[in-house]
PDB file of N, CA and C in Angstrom:
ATOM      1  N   UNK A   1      26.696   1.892 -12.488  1.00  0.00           N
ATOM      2  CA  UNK A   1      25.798   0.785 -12.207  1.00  0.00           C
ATOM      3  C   UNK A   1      26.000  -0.265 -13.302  1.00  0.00           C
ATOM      4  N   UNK A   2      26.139  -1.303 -12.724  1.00  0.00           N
ATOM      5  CA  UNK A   2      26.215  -2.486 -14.319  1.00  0.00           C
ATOM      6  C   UNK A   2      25.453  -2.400 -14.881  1.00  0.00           C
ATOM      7  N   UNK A   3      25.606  -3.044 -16.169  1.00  0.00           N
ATOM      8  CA  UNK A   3      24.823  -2.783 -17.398  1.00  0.00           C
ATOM      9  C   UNK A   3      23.526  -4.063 -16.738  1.00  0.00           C
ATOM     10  N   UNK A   4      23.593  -4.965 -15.881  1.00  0.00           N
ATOM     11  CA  UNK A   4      22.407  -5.986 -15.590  1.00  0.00           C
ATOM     12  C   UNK A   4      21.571  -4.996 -14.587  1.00  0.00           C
ATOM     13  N   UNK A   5      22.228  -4.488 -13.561  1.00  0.00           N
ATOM     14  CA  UNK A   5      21.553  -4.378 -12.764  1.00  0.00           C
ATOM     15  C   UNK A   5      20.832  -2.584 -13.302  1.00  0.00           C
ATOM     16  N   UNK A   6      21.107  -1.750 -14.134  1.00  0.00           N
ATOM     17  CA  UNK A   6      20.156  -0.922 -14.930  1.00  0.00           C
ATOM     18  C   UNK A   6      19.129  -1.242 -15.766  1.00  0.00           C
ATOM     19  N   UNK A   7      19.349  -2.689 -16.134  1.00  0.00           N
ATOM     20  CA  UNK A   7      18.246  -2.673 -16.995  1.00  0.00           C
ATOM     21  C   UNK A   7      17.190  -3.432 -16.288  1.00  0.00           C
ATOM     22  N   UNK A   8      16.918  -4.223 -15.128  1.00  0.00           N
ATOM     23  CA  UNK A   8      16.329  -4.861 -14.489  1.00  0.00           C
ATOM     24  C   UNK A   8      15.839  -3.445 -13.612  1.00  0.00           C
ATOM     25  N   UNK A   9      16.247  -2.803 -13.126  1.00  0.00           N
ATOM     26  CA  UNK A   9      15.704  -1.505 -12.728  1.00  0.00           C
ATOM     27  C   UNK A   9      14.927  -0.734 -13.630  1.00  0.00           C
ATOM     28  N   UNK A  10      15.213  -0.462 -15.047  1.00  0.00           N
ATOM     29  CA  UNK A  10      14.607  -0.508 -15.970  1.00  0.00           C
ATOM     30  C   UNK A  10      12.908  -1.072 -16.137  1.00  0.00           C
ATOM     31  N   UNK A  11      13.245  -2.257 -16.596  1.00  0.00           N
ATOM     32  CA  UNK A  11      12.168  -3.491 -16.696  1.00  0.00           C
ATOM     33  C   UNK A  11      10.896  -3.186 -15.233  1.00  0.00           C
ATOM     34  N   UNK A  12      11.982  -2.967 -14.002  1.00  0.00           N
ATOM     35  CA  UNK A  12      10.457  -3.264 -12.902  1.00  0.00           C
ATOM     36  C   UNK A  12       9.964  -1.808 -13.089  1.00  0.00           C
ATOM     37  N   UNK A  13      10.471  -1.003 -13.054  1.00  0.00           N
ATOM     38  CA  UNK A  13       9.537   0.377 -13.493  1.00  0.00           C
ATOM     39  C   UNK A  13       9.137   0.849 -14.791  1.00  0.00           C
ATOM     40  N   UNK A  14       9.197  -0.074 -15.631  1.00  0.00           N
ATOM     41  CA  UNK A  14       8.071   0.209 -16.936  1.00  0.00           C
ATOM     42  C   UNK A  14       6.983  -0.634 -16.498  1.00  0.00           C
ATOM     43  N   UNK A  15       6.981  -1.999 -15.742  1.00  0.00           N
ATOM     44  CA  UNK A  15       6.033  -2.907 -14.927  1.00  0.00           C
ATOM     45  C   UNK A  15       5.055  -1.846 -14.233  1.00  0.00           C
ATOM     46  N   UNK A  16       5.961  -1.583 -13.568  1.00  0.00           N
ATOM     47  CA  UNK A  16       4.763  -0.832 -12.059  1.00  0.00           C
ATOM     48  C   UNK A  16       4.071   0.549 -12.981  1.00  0.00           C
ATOM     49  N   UNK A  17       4.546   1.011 -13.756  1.00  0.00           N
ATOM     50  CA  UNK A  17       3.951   2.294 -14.350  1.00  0.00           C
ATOM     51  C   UNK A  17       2.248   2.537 -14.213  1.00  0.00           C
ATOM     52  N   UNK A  18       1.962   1.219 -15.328  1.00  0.00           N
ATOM     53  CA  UNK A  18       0.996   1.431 -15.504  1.00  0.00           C
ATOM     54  C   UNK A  18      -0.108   0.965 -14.218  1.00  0.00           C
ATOM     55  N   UNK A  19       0.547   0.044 -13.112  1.00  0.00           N
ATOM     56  CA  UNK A  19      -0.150   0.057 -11.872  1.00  0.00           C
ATOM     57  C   UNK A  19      -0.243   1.034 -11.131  1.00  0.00           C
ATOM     58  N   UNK A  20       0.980   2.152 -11.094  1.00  0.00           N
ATOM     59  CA  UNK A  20       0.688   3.063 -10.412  1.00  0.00           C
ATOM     60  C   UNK A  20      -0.210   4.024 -10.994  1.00  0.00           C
ATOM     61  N   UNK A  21      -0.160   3.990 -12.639  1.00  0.00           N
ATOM     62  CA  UNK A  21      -1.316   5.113 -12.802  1.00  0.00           C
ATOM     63  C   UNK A  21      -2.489   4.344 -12.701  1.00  0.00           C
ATOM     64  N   UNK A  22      -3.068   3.973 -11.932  1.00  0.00           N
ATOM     65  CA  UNK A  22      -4.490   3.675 -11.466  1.00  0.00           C
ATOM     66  C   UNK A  22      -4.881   4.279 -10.775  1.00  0.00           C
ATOM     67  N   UNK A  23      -6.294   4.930 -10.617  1.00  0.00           N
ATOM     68  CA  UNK A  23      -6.438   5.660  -9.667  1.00  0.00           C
ATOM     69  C   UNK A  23      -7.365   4.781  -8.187  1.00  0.00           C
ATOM     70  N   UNK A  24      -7.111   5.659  -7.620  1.00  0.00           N
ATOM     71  CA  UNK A  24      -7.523   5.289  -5.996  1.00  0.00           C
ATOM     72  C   UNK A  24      -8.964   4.446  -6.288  1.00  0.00           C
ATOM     73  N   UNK A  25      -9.891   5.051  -6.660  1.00  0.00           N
ATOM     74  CA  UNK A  25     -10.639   3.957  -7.277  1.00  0.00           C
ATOM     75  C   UNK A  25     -10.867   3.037  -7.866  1.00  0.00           C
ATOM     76  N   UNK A  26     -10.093   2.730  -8.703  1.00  0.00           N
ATOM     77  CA  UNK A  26      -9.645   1.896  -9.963  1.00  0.00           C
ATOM     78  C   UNK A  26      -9.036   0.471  -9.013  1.00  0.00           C
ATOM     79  N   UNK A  27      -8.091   1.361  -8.045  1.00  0.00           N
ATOM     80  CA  UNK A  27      -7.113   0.174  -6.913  1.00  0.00           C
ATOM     81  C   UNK A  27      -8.153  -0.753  -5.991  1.00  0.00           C
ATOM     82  N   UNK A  28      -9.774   0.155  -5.349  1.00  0.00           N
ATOM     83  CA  UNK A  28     -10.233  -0.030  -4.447  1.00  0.00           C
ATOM     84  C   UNK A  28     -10.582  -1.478  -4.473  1.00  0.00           C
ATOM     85  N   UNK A  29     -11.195  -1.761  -5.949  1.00  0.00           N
ATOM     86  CA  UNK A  29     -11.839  -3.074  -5.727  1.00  0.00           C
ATOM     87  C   UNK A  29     -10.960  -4.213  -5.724  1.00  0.00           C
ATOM     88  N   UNK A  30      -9.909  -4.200  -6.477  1.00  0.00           N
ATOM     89  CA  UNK A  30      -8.768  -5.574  -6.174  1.00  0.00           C
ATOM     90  C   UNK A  30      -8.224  -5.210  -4.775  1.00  0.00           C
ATOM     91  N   UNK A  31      -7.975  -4.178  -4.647  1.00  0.00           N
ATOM     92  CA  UNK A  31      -7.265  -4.663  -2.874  1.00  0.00           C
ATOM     93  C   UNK A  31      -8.207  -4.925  -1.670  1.00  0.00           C
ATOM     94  N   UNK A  32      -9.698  -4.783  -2.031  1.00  0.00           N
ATOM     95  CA  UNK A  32     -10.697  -4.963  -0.949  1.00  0.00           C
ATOM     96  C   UNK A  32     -11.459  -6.603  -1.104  1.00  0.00           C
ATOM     97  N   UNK A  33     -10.703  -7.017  -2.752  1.00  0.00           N
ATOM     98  CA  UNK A  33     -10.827  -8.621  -2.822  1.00  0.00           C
ATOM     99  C   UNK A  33      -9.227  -9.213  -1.824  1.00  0.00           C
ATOM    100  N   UNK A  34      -8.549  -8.327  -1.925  1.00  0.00           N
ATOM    101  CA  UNK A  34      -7.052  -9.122  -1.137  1.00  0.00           C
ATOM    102  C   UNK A  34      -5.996  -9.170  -2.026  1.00  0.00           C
ATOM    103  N   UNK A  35      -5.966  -8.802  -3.225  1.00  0.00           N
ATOM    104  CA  UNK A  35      -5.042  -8.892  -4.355  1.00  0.00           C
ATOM    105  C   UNK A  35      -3.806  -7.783  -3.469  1.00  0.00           C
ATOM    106  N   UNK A  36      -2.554  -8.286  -3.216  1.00  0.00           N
ATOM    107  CA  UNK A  36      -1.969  -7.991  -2.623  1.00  0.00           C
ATOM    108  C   UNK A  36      -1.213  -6.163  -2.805  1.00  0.00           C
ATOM    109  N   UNK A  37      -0.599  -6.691  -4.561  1.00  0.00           N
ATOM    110  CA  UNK A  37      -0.101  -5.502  -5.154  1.00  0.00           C
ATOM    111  C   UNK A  37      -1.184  -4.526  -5.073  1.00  0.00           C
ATOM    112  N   UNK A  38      -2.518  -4.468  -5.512  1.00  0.00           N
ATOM    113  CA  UNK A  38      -3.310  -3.534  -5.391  1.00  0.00           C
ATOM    114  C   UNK A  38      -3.606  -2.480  -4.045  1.00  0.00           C
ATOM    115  N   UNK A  39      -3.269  -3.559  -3.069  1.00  0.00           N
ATOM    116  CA  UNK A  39      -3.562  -3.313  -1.690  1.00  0.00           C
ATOM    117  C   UNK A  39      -2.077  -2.360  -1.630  1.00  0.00           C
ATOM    118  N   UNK A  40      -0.942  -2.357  -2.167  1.00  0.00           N
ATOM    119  CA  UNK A  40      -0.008  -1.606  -2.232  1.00  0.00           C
ATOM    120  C   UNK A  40       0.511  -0.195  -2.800  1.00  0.00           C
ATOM    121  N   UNK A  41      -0.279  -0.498  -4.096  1.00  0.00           N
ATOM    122  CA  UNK A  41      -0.545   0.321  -4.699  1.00  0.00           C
ATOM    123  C   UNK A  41      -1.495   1.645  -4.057  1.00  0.00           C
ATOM    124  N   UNK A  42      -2.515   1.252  -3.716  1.00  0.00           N
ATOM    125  CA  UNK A  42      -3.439   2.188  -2.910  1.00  0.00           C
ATOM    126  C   UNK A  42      -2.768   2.125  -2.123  1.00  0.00           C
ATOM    127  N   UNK A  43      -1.955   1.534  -0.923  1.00  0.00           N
ATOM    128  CA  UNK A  43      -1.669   2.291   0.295  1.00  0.00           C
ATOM    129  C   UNK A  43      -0.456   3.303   0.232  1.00  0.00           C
ATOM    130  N   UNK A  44       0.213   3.210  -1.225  1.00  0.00           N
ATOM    131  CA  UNK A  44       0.830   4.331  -1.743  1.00  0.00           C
ATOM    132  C   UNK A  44       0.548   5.349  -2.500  1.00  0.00           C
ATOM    133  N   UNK A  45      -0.722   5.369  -2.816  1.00  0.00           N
ATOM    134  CA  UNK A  45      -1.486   6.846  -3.419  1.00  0.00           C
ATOM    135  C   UNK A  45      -2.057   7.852  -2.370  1.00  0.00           C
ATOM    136  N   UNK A  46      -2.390   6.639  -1.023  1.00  0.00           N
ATOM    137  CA  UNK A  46      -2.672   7.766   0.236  1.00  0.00           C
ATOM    138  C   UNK A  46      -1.625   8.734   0.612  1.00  0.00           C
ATOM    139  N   UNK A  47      -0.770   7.795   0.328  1.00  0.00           N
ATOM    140  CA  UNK A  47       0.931   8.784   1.022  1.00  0.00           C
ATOM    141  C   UNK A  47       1.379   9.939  -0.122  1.00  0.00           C
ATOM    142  N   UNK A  48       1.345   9.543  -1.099  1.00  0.00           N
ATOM    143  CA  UNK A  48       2.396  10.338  -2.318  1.00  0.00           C
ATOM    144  C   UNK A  48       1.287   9.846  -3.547  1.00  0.00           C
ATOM    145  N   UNK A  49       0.544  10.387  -3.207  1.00  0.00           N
ATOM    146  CA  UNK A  49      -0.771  10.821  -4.644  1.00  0.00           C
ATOM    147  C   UNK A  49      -0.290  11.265  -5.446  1.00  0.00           C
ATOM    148  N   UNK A  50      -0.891  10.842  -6.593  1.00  0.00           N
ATOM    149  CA  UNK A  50      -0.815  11.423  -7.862  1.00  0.00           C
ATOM    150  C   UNK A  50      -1.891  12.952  -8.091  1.00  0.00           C
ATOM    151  N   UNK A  51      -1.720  13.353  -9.489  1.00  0.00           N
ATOM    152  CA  UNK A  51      -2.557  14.916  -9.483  1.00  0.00           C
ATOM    153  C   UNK A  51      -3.649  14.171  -9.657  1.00  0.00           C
ATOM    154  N   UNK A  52      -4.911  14.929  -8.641  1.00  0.00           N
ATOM    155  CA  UNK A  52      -5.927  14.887  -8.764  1.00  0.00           C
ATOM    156  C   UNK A  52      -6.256  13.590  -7.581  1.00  0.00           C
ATOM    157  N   UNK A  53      -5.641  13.231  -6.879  1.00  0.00           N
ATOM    158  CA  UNK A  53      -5.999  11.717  -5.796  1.00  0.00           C
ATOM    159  C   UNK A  53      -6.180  12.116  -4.285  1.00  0.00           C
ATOM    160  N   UNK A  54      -6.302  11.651  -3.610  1.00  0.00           N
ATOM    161  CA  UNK A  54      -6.260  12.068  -2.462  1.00  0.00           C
ATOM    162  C   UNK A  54      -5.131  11.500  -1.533  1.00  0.00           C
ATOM    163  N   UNK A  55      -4.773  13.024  -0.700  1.00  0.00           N
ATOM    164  CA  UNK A  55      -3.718  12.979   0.333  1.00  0.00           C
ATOM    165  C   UNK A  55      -4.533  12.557   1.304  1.00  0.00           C
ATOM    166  N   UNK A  56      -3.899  11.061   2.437  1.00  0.00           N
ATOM    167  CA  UNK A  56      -4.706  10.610   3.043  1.00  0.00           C
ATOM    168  C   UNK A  56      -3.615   9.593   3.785  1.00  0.00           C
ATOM    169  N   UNK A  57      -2.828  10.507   4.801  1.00  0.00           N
ATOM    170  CA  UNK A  57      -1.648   9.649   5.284  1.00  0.00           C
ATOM    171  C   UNK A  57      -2.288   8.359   6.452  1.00  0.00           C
ATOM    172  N   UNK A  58      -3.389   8.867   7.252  1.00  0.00           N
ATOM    173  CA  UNK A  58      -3.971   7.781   7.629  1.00  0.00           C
ATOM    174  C   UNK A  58      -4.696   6.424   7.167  1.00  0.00           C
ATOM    175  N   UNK A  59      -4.753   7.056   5.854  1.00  0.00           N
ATOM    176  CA  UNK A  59      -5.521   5.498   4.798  1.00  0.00           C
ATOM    177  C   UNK A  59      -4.624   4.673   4.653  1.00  0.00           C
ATOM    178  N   UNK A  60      -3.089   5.443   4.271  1.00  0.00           N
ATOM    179  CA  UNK A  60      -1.955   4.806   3.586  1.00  0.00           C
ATOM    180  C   UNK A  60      -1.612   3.945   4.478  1.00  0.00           C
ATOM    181  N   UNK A  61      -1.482   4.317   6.171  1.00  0.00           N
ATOM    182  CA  UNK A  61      -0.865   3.715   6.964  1.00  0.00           C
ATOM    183  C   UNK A  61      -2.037   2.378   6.963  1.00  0.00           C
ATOM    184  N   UNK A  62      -3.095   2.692   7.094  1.00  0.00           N
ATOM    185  CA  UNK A  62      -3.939   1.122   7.227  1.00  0.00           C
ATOM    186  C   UNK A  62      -4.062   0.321   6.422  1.00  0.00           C
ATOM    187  N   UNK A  63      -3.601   0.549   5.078  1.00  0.00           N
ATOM    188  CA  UNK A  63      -3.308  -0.532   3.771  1.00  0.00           C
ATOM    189  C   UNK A  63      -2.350  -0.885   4.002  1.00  0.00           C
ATOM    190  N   UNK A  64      -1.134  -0.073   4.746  1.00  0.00           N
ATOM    191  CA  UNK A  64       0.278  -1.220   4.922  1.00  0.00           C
ATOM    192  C   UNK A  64       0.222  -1.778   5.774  1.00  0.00           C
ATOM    193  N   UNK A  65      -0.603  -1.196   7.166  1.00  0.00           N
ATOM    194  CA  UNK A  65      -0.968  -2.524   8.139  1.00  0.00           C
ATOM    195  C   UNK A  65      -1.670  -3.386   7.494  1.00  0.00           C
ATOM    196  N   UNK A  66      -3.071  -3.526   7.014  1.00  0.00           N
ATOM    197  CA  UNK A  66      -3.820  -4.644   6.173  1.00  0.00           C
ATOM    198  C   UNK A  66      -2.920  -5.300   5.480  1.00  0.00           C
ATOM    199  N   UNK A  67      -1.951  -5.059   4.855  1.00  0.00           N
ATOM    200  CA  UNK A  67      -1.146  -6.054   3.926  1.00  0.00           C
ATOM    201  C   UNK A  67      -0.182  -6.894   4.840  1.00  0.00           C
ATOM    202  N   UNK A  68       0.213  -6.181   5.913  1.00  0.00           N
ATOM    203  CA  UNK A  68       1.317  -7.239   6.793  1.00  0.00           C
ATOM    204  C   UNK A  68       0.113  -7.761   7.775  1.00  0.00           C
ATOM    205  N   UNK A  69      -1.234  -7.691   8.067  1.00  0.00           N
ATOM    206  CA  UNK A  69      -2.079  -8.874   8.321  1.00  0.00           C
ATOM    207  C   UNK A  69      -2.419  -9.550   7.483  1.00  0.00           C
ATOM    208  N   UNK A  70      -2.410  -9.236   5.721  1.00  0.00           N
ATOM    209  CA  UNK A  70      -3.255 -10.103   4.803  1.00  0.00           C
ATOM    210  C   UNK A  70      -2.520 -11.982   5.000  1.00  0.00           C
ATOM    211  N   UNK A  71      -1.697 -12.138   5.878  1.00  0.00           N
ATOM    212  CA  UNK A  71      -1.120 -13.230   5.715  1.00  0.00           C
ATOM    213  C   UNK A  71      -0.884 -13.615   3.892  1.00  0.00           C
ATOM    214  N   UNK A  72      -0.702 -12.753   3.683  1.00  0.00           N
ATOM    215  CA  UNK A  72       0.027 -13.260   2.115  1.00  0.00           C
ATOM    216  C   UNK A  72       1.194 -13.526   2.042  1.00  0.00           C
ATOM    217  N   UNK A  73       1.749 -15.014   1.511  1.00  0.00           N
ATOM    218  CA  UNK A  73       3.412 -14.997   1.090  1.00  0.00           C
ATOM    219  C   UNK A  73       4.206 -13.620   0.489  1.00  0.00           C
ATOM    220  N   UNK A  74       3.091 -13.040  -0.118  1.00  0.00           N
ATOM    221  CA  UNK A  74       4.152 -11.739  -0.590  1.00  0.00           C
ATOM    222  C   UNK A  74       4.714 -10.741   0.254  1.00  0.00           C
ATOM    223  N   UNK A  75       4.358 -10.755   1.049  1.00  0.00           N
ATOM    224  CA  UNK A  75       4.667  -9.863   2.271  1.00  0.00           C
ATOM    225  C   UNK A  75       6.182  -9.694   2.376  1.00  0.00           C
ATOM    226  N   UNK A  76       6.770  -8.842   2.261  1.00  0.00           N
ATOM    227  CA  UNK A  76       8.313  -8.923   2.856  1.00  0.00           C
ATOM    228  C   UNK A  76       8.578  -7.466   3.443  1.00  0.00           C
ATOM    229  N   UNK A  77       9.810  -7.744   3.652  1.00  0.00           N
ATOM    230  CA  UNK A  77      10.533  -6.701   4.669  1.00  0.00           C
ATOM    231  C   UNK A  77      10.272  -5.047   3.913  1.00  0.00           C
ATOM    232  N   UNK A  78      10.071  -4.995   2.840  1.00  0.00           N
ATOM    233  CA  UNK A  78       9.905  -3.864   2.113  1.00  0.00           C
ATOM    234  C   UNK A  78       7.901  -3.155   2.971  1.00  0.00           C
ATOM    235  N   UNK A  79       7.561  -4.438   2.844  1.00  0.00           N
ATOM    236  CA  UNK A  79       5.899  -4.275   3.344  1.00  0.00           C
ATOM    237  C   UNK A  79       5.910  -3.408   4.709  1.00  0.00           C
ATOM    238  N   UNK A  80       6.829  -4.139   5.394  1.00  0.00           N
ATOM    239  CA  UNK A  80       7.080  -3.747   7.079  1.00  0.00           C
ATOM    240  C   UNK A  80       8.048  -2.637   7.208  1.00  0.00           C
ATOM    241  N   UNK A  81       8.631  -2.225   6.018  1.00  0.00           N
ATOM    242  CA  UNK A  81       9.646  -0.574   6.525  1.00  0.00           C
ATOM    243  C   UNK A  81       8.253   0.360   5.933  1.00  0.00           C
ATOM    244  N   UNK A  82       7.427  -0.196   4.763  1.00  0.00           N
ATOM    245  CA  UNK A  82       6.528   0.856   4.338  1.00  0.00           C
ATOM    246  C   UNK A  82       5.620   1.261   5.436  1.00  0.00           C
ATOM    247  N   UNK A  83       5.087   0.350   6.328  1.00  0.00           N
ATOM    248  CA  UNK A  83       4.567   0.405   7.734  1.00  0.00           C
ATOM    249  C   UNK A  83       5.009   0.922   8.610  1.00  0.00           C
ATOM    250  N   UNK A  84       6.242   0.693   8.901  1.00  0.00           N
ATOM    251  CA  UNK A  84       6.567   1.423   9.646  1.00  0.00           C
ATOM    252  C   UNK A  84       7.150   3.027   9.303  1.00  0.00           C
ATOM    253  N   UNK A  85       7.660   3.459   8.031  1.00  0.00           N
ATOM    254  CA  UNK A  85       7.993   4.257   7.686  1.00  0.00           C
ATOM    255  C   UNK A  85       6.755   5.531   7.698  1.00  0.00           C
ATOM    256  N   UNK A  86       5.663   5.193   7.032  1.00  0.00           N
ATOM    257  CA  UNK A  86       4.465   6.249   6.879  1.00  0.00           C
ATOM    258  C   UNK A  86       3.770   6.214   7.869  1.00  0.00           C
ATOM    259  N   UNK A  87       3.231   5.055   8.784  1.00  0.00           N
ATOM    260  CA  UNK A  87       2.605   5.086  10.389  1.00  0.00           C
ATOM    261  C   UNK A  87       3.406   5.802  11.104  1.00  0.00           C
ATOM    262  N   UNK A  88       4.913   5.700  11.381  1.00  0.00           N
ATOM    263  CA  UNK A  88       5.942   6.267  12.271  1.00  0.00           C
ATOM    264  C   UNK A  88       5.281   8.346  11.797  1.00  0.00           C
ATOM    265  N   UNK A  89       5.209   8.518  10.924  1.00  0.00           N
ATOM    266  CA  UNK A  89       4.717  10.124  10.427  1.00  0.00           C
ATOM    267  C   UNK A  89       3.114  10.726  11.680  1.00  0.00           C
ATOM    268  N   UNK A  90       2.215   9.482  11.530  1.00  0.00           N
ATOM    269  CA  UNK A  90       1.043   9.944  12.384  1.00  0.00           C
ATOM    270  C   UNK A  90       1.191  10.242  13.350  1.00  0.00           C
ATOM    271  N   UNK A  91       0.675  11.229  14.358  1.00  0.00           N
ATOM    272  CA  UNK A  91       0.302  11.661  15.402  1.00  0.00           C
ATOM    273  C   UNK A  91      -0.770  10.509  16.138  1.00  0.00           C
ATOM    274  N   UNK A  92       0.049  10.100  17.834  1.00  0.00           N
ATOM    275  CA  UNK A  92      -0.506   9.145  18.326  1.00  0.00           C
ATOM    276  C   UNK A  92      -2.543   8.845  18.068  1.00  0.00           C
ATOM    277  N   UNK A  93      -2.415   9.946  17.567  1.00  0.00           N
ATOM    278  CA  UNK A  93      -4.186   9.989  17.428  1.00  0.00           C
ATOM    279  C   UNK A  93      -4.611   9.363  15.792  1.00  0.00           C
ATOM    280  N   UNK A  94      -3.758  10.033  15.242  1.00  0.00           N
ATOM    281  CA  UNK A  94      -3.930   9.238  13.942  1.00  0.00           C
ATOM    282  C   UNK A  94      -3.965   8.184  13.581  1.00  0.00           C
ATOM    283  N   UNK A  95      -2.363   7.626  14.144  1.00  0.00           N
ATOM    284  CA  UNK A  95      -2.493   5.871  14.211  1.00  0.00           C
ATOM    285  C   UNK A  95      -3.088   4.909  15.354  1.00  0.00           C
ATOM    286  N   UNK A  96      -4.207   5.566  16.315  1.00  0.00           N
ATOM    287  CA  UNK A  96      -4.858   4.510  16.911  1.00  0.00           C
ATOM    288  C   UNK A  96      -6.073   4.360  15.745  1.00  0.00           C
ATOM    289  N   UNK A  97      -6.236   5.231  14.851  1.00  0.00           N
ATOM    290  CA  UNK A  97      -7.364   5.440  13.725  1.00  0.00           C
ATOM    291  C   UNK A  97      -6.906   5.051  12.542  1.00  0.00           C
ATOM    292  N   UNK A  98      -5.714   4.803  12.402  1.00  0.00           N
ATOM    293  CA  UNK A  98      -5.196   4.026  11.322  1.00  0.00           C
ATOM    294  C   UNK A  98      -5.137   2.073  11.689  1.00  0.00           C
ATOM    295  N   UNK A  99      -5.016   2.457  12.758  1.00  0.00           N
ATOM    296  CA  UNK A  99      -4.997   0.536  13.612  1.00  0.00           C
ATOM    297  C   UNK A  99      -6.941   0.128  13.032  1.00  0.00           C
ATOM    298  N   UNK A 100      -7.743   1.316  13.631  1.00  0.00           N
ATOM    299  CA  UNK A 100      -8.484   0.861  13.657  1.00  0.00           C
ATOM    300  C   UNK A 100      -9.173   0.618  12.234  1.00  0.00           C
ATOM    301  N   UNK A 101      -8.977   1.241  11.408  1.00  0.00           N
ATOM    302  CA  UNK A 101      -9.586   1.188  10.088  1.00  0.00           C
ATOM    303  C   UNK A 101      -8.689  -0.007   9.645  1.00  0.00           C
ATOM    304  N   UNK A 102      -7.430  -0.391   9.954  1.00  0.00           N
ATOM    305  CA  UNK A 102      -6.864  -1.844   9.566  1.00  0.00           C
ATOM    306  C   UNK A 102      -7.647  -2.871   9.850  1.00  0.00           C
ATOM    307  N   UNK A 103      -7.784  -2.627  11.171  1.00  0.00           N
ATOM    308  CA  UNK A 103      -8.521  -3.974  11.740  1.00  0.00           C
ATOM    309  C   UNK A 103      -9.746  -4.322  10.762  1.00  0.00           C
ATOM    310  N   UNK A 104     -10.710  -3.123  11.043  1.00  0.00           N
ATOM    311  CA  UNK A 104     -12.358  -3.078   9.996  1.00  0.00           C
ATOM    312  C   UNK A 104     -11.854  -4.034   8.935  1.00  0.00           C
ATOM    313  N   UNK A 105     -10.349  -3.527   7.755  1.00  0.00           N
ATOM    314  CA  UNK A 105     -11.242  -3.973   6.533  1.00  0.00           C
ATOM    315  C   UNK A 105     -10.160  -5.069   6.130  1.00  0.00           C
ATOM    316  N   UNK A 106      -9.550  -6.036   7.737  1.00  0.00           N
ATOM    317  CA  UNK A 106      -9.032  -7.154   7.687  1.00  0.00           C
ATOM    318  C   UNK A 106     -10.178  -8.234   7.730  1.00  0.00           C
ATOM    319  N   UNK A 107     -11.079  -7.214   8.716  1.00  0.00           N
ATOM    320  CA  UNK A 107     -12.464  -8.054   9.043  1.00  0.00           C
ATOM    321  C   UNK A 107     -13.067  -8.083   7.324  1.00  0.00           C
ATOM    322  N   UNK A 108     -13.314  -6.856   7.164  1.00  0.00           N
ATOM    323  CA  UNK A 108     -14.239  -6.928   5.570  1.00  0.00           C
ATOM    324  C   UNK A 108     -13.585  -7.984   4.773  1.00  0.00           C
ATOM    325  N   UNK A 109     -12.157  -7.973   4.592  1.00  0.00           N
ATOM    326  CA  UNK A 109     -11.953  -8.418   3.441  1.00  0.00           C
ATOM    327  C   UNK A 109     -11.587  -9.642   3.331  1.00  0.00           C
ATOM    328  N   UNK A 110     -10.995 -10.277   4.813  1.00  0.00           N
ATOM    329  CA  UNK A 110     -10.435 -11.665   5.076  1.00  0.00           C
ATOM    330  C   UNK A 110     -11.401 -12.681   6.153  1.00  0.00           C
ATOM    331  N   UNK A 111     -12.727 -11.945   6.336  1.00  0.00           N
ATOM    332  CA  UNK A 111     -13.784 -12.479   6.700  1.00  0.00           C
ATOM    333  C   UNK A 111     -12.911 -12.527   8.340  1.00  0.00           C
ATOM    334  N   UNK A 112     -12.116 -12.419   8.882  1.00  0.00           N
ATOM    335  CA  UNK A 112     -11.978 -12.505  10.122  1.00  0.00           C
ATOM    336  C   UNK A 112     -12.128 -11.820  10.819  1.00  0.00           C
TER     337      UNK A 112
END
């Protein structure tokens, strides 16, 4: 791997570290204001928790739907494989309950 492109790999995961050790609570209140990364962060502790968090593949899937509705510029193609990647896992019953808890806290959080 070049010596640029290791250390920039480097750099973004000493970044995210300390976001990912936040816990599920800690995440709740910036991503239920709309803060985008937060909203990411939690919808990746539902999937692949840390010790002591909760496994919660249906939460995960409705934070990555909520984020590809948050109409945020940050949104990219990474947002929409995470969506589709961990929703594609639910059982048709799961993700009409993952749609629906999206919808709720697009309503809660983006007033629409």
């Amino acid at each position: 791997m070049p010596e640029m492109k290791k250390a920039t790999l480097i750099l973004a995961v000493l970044f995210a570290l300390p976001a990912l050790a936040q816990s599920q609570k800690d995440l709740e209140k910036p991503a239920m204001r709309g803060d985008y990364q937060a909203q990411r962060n939690l919808a990746y502790s539902f999937v692949a928790p840390m010790k002591g968090e909760n496994l919660n593949p249906v939460a995960g899937c409705a934070w990555y739907l909520v984020i590809l509705k948050s109409g945020s510029p940050r949104v990219d193609v990474t947002d929409t494989n995470n969506a589709t990647l961990y929703c594609d896992r639910l059982s048709q019953t799961e993700k009409i309950a993952a749609h629906g808890k999206a919808d709720e806290l697009v309503r809660r959080i983006y007033k629409r």
